[in-house]
C-alpha atoms as a PDB file:
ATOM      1  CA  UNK A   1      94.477 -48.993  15.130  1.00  0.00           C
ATOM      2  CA  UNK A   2      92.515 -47.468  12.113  1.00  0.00           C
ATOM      3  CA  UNK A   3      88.403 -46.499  12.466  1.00  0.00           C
ATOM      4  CA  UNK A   4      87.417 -49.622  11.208  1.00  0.00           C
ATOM      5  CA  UNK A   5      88.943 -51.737  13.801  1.00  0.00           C
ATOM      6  CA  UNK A   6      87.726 -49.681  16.640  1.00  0.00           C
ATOM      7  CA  UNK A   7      84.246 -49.356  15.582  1.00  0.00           C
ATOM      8  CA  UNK A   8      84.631 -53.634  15.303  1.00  0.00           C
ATOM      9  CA  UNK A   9      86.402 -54.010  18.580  1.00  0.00           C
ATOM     10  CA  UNK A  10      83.906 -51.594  20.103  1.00  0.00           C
ATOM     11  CA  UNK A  11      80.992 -53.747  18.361  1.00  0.00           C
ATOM     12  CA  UNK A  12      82.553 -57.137  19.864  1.00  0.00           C
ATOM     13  CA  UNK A  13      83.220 -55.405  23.058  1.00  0.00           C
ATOM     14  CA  UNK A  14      79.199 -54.397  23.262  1.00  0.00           C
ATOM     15  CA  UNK A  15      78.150 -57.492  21.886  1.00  0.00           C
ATOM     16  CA  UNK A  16      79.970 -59.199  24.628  1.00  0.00           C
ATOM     17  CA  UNK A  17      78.414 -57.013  27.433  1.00  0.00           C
ATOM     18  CA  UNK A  18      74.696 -57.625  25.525  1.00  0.00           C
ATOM     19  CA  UNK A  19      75.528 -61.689  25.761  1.00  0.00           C
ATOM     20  CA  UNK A  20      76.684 -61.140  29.513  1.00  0.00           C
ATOM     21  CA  UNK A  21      73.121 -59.048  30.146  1.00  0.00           C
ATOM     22  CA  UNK A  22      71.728 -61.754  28.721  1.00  0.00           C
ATOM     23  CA  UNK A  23      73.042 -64.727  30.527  1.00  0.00           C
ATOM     24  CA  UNK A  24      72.255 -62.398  33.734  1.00  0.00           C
ATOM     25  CA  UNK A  25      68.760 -61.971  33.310  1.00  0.00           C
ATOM     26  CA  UNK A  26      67.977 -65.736  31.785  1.00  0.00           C
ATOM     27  CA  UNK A  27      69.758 -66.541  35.422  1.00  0.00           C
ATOM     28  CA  UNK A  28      67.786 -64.638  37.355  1.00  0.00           C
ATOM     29  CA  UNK A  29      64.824 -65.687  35.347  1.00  0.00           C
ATOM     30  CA  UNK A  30      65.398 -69.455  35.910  1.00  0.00           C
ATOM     31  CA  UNK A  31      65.668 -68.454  39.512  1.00  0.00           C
ATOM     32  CA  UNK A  32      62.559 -66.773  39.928  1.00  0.00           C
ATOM     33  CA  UNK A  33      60.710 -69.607  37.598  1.00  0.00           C
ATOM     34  CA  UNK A  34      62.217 -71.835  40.585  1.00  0.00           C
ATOM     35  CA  UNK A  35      60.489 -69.802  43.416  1.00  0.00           C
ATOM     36  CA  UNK A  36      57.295 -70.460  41.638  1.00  0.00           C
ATOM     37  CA  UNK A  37      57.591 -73.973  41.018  1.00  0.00           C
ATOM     38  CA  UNK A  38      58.047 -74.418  44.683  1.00  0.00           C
ATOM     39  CA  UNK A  39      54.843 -72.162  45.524  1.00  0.00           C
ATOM     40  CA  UNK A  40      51.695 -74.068  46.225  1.00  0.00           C
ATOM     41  CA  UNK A  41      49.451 -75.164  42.770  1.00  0.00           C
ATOM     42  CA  UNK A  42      46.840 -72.077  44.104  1.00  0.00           C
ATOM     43  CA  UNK A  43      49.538 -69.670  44.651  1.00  0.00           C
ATOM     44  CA  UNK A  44      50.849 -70.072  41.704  1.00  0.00           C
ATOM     45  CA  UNK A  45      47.452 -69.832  39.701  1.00  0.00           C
ATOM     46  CA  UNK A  46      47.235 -66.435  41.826  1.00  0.00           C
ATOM     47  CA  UNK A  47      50.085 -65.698  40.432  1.00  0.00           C
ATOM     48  CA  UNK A  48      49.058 -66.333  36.779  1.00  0.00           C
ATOM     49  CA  UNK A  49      46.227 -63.879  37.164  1.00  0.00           C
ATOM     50  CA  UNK A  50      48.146 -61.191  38.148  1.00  0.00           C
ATOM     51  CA  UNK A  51      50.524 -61.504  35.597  1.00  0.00           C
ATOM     52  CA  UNK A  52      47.855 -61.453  32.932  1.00  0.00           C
ATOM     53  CA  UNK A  53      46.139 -58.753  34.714  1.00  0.00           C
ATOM     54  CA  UNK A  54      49.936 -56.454  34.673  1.00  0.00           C
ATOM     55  CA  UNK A  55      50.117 -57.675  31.174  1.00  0.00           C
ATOM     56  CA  UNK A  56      46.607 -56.457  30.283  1.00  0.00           C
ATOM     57  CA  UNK A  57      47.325 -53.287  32.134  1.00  0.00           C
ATOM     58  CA  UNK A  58      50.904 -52.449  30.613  1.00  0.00           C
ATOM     59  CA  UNK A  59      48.954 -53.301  26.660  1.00  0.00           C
ATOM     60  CA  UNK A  60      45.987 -50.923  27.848  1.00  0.00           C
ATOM     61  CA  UNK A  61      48.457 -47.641  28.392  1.00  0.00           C
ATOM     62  CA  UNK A  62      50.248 -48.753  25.483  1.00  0.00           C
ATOM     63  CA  UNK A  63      47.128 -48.285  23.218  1.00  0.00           C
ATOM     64  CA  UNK A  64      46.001 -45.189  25.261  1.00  0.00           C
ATOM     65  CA  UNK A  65      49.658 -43.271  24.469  1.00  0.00           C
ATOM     66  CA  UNK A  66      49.239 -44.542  21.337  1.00  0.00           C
ATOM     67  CA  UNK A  67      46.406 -43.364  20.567  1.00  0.00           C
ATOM     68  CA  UNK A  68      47.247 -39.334  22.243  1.00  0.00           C
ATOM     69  CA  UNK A  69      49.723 -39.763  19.656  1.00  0.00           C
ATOM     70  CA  UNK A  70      47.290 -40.286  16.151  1.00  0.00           C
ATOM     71  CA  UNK A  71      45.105 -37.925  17.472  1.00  0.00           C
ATOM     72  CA  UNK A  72      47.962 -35.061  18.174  1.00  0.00           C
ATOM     73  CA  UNK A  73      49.518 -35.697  14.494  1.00  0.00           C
ATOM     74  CA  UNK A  74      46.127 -35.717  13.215  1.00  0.00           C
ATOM     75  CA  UNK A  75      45.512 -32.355  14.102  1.00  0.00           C
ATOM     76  CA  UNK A  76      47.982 -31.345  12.083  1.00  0.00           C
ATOM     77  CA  UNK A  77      46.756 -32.358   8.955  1.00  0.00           C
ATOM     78  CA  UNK A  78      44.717 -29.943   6.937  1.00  0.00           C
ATOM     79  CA  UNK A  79      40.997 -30.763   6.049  1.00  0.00           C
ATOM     80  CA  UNK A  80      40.944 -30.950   2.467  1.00  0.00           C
ATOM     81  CA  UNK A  81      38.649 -32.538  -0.214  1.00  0.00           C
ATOM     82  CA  UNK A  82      39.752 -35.512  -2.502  1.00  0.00           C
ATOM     83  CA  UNK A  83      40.429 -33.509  -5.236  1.00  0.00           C
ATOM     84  CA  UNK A  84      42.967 -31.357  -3.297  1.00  0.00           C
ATOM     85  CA  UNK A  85      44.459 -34.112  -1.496  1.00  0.00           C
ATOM     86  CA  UNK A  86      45.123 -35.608  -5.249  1.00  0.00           C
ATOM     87  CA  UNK A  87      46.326 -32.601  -6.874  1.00  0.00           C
ATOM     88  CA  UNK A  88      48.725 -32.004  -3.609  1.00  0.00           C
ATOM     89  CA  UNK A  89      50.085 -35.939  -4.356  1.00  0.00           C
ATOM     90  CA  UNK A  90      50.539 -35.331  -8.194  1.00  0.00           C
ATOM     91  CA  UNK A  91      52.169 -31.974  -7.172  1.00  0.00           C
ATOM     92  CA  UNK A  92      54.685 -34.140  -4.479  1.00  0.00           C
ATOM     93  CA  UNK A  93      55.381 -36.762  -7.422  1.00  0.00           C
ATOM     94  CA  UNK A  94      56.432 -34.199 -10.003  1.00  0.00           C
ATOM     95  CA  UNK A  95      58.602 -32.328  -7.877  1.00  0.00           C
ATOM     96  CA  UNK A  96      60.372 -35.001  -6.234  1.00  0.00           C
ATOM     97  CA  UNK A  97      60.070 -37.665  -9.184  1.00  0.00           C
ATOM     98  CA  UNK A  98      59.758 -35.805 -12.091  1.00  0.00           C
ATOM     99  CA  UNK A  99      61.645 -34.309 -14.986  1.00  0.00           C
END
């Protein structure tokens, strides 16, 4: 069997384990979903809350590590006026799209 139809077997071979993960979690999903349905209406408003309370969480950290991140790779950038930062860019084009 050459490369090619290795790397393809191996490709169908992972696809078929990512449609199998798949179908696993959508069942275990639908199972949960059917634990809720069967919780009383004010349980499962409770339950609401929470989620969108985890949810609001999980987007907060999100923004703060993104955020550490900006500022880190900001700091290494080099304070510079406009006519520096321009020359700099017109220096970038001609060397890597110039002549």
């Amino acid at each position: 069997m050459n490369f090619t139809a290795k790397l393809h077997q191996a490709i169908a071979t992972n696809n078929s384990l990512l449609i199998v993960g798949l179908d696993t979690i959508m069942s275990n999903l639908d199972r949960v979903l059917d634990e809720v349905m069967n919780l009383p209406t004010e349980q499962q408003e409770m339950l609401i809350q929470i989620l969108q309370r985890r949810a609001i969480e999980h987007r907060r950290d999100e923004i703060a590590r993104d955020a550490q991140l900006s500022l880190a790779e900001s700091r290494k950038l080099k304070i510079q006026t406009a006519e520096e930062a321009i020359a700099d860019l017109r220096e970038f084009i001609q060397n890597d799209f110039g002549d």
